[in-house]
N, C-alpha and C. Protein backbone atom coordinates (compact mmCIF):
# COMPACT_ATOMS: atom_id res chain seq x y z
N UNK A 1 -8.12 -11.04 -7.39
CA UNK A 1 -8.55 -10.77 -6.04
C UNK A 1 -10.05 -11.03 -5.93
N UNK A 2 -10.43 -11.60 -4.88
CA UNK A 2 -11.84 -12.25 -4.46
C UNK A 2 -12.59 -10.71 -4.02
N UNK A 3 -13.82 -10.91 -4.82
CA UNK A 3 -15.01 -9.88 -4.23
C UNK A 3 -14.98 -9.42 -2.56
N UNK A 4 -14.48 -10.36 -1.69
CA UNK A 4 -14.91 -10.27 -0.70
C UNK A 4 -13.47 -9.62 -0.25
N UNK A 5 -12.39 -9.19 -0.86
CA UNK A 5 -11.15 -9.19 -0.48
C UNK A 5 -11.40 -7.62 -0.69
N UNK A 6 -12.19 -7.28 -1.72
CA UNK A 6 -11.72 -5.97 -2.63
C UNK A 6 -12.59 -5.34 -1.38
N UNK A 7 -13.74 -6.05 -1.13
CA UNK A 7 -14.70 -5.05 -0.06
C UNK A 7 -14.31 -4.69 1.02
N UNK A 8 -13.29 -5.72 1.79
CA UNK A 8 -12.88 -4.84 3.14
C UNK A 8 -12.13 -3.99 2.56
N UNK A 9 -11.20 -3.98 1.80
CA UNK A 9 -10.27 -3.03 1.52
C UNK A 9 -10.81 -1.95 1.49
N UNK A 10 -12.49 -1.73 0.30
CA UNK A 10 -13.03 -0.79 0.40
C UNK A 10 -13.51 -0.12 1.53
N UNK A 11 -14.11 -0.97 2.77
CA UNK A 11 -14.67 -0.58 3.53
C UNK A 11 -13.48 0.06 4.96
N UNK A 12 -12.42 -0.61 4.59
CA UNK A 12 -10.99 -0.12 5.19
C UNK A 12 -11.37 1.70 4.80
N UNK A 13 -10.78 1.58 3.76
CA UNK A 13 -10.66 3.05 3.26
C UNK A 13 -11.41 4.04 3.26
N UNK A 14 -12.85 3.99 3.28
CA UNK A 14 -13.78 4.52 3.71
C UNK A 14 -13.81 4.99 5.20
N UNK A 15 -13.65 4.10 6.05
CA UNK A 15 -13.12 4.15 7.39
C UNK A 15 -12.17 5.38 7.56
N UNK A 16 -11.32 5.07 7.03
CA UNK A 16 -9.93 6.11 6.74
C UNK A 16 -10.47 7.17 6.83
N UNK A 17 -10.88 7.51 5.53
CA UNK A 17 -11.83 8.32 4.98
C UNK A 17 -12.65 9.38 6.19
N UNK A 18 -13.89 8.36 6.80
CA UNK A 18 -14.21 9.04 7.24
C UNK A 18 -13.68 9.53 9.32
N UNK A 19 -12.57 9.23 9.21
CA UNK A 19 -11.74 9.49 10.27
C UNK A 19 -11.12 11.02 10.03
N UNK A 20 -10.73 11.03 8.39
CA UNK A 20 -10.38 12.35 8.49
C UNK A 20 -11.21 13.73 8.33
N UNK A 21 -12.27 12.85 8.06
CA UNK A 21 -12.96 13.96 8.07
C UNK A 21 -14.11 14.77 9.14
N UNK A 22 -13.95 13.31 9.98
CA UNK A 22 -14.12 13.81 11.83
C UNK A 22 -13.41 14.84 11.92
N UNK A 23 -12.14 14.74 11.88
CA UNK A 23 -11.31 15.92 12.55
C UNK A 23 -11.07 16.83 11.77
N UNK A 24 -11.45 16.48 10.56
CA UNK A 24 -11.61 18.21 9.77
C UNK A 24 -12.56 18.72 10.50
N UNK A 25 -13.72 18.10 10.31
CA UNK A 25 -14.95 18.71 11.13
C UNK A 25 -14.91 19.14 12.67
N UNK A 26 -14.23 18.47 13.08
CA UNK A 26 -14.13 19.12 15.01
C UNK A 26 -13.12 20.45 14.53
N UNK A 27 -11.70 20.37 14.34
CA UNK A 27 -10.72 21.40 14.14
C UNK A 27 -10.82 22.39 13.39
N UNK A 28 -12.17 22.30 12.21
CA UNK A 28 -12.72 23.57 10.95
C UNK A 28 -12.26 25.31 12.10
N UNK A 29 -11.55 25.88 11.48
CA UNK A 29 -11.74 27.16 11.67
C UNK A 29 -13.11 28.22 11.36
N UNK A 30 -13.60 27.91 10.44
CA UNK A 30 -14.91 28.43 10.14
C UNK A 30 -15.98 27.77 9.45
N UNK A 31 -16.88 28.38 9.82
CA UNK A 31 -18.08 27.90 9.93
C UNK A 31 -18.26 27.29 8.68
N UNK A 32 -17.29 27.68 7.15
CA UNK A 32 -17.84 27.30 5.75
C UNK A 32 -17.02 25.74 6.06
N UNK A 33 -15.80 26.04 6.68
CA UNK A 33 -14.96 24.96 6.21
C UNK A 33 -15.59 23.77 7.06
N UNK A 34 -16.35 23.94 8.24
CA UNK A 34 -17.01 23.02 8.95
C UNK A 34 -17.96 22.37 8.36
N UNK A 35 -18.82 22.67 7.77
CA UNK A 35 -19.91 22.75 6.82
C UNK A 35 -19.21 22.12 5.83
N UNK A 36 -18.43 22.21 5.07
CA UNK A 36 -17.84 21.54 3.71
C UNK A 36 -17.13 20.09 4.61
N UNK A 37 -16.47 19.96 5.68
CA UNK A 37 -16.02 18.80 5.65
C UNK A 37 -17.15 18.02 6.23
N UNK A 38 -18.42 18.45 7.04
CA UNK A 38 -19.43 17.88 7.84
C UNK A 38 -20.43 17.13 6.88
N UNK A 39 -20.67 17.78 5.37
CA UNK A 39 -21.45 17.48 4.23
C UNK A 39 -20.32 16.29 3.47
N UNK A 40 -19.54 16.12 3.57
CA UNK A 40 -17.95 15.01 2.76
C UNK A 40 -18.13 13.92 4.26
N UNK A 41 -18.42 14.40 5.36
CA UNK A 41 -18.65 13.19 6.57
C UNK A 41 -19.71 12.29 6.10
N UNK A 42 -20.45 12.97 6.03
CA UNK A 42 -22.03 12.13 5.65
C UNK A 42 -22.12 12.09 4.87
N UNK A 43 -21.48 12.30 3.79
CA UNK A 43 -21.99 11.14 2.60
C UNK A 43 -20.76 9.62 2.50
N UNK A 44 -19.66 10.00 3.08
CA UNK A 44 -18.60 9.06 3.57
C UNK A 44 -19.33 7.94 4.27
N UNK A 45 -19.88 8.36 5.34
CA UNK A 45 -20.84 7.72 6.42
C UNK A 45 -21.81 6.77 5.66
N UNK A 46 -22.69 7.47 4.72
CA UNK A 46 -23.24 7.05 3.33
C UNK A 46 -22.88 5.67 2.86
N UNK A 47 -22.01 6.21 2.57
CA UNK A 47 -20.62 5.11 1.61
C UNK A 47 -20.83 3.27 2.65
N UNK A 48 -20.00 4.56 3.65
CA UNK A 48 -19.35 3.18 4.26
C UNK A 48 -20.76 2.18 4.66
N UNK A 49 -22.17 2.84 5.12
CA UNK A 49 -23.33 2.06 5.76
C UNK A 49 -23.56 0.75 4.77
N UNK A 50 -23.28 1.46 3.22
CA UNK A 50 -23.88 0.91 1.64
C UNK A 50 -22.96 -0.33 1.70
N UNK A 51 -21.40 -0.14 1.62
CA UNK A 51 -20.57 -1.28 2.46
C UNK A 51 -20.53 -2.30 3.12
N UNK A 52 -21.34 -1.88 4.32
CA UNK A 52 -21.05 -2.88 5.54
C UNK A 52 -22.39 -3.39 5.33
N UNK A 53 -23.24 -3.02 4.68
CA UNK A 53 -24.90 -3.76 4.30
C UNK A 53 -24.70 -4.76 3.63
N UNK A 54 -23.71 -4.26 2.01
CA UNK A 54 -23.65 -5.76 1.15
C UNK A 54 -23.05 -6.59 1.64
N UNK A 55 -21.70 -6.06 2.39
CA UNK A 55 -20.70 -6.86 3.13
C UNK A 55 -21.92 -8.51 4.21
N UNK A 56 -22.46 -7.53 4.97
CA UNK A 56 -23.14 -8.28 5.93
C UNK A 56 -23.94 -9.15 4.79
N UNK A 57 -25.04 -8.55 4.15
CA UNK A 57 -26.06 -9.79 3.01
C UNK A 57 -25.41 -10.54 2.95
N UNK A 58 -24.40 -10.61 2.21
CA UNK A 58 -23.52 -11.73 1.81
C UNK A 58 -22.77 -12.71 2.64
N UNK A 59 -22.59 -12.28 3.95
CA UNK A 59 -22.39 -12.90 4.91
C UNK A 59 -20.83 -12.74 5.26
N UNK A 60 -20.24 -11.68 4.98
CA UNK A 60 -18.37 -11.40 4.62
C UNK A 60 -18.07 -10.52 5.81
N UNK A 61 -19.23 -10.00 6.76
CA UNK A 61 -18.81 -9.44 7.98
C UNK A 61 -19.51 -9.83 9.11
N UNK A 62 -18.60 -10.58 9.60
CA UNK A 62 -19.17 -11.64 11.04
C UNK A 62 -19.29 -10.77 12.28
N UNK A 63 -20.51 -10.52 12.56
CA UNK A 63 -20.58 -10.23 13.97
C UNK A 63 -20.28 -11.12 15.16
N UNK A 64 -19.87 -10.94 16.45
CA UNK A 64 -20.06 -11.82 17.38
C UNK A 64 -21.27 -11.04 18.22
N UNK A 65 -22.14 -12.52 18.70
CA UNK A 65 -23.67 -11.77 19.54
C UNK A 65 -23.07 -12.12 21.06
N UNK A 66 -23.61 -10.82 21.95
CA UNK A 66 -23.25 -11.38 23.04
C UNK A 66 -24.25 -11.40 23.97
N UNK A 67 -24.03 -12.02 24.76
CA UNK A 67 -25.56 -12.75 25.76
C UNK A 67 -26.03 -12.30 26.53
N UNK A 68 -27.24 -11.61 26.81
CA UNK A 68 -28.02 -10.62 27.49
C UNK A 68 -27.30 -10.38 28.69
N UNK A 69 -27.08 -11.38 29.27
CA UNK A 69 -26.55 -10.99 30.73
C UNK A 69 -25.15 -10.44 31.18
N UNK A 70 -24.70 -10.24 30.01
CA UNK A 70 -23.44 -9.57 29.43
C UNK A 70 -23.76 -8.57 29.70
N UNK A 71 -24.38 -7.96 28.75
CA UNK A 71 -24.84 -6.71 28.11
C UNK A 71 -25.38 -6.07 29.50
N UNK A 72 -26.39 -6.38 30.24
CA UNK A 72 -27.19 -5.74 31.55
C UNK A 72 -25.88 -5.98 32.59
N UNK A 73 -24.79 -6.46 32.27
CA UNK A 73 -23.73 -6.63 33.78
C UNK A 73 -23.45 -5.07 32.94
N UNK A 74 -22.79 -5.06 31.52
CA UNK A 74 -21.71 -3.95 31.68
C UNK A 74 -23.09 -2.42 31.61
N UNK A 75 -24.30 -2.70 31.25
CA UNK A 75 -25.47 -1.75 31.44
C UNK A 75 -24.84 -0.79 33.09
N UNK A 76 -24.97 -2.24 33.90
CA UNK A 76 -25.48 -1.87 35.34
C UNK A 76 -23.66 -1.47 36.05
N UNK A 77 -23.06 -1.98 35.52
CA UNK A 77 -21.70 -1.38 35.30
C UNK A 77 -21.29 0.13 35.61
N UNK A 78 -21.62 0.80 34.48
CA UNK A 78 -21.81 1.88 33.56
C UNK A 78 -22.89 3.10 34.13
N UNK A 79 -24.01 2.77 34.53
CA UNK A 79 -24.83 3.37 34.66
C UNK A 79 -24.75 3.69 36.54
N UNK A 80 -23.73 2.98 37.34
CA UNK A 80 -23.84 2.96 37.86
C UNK A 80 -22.50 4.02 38.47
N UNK A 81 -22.03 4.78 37.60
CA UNK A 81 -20.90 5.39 37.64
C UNK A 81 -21.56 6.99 37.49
């Protein structure tokens, strides 16, 4: 399996990862258990940033750019609600 194959996978799972531990964190009954899954969020968060950095260097996660006047239609869109 290609380097670049193993990384989304990784960065898949991390994802995962830190999905469940959103909703540990919103649904925590108490304040410890909020705190224990909120400290496992952010370093997940951690994880995944360290991920999508090498991913990007290397050039293995393609952004699409979109064109200012895009961006200020759905701005003025939005803001206008």
């Amino acid at each position: 399996m290609e380097d670049k194959d193993l990384m989304e996978k990784e960065l898949l799972i991390i994802k995962g990862v830190c999905d469940l531990y959103l909703h540990g964190t919103i649904e925590s009954s108490t304040a410890e258990v909020h705190e224990a899954f909120k400290c496992a969020l952010n370093e997940s968060l951690d994880i995944q940033n360290k991920i999508f950095n090498l991913m990007s260097e290397k050039g293995w996660y393609k952004m699409d750019t979109v064109e200012q006047q895009k961006i200020d239609t759905a701005k003025q869109k939005y803001s206008a609600q």
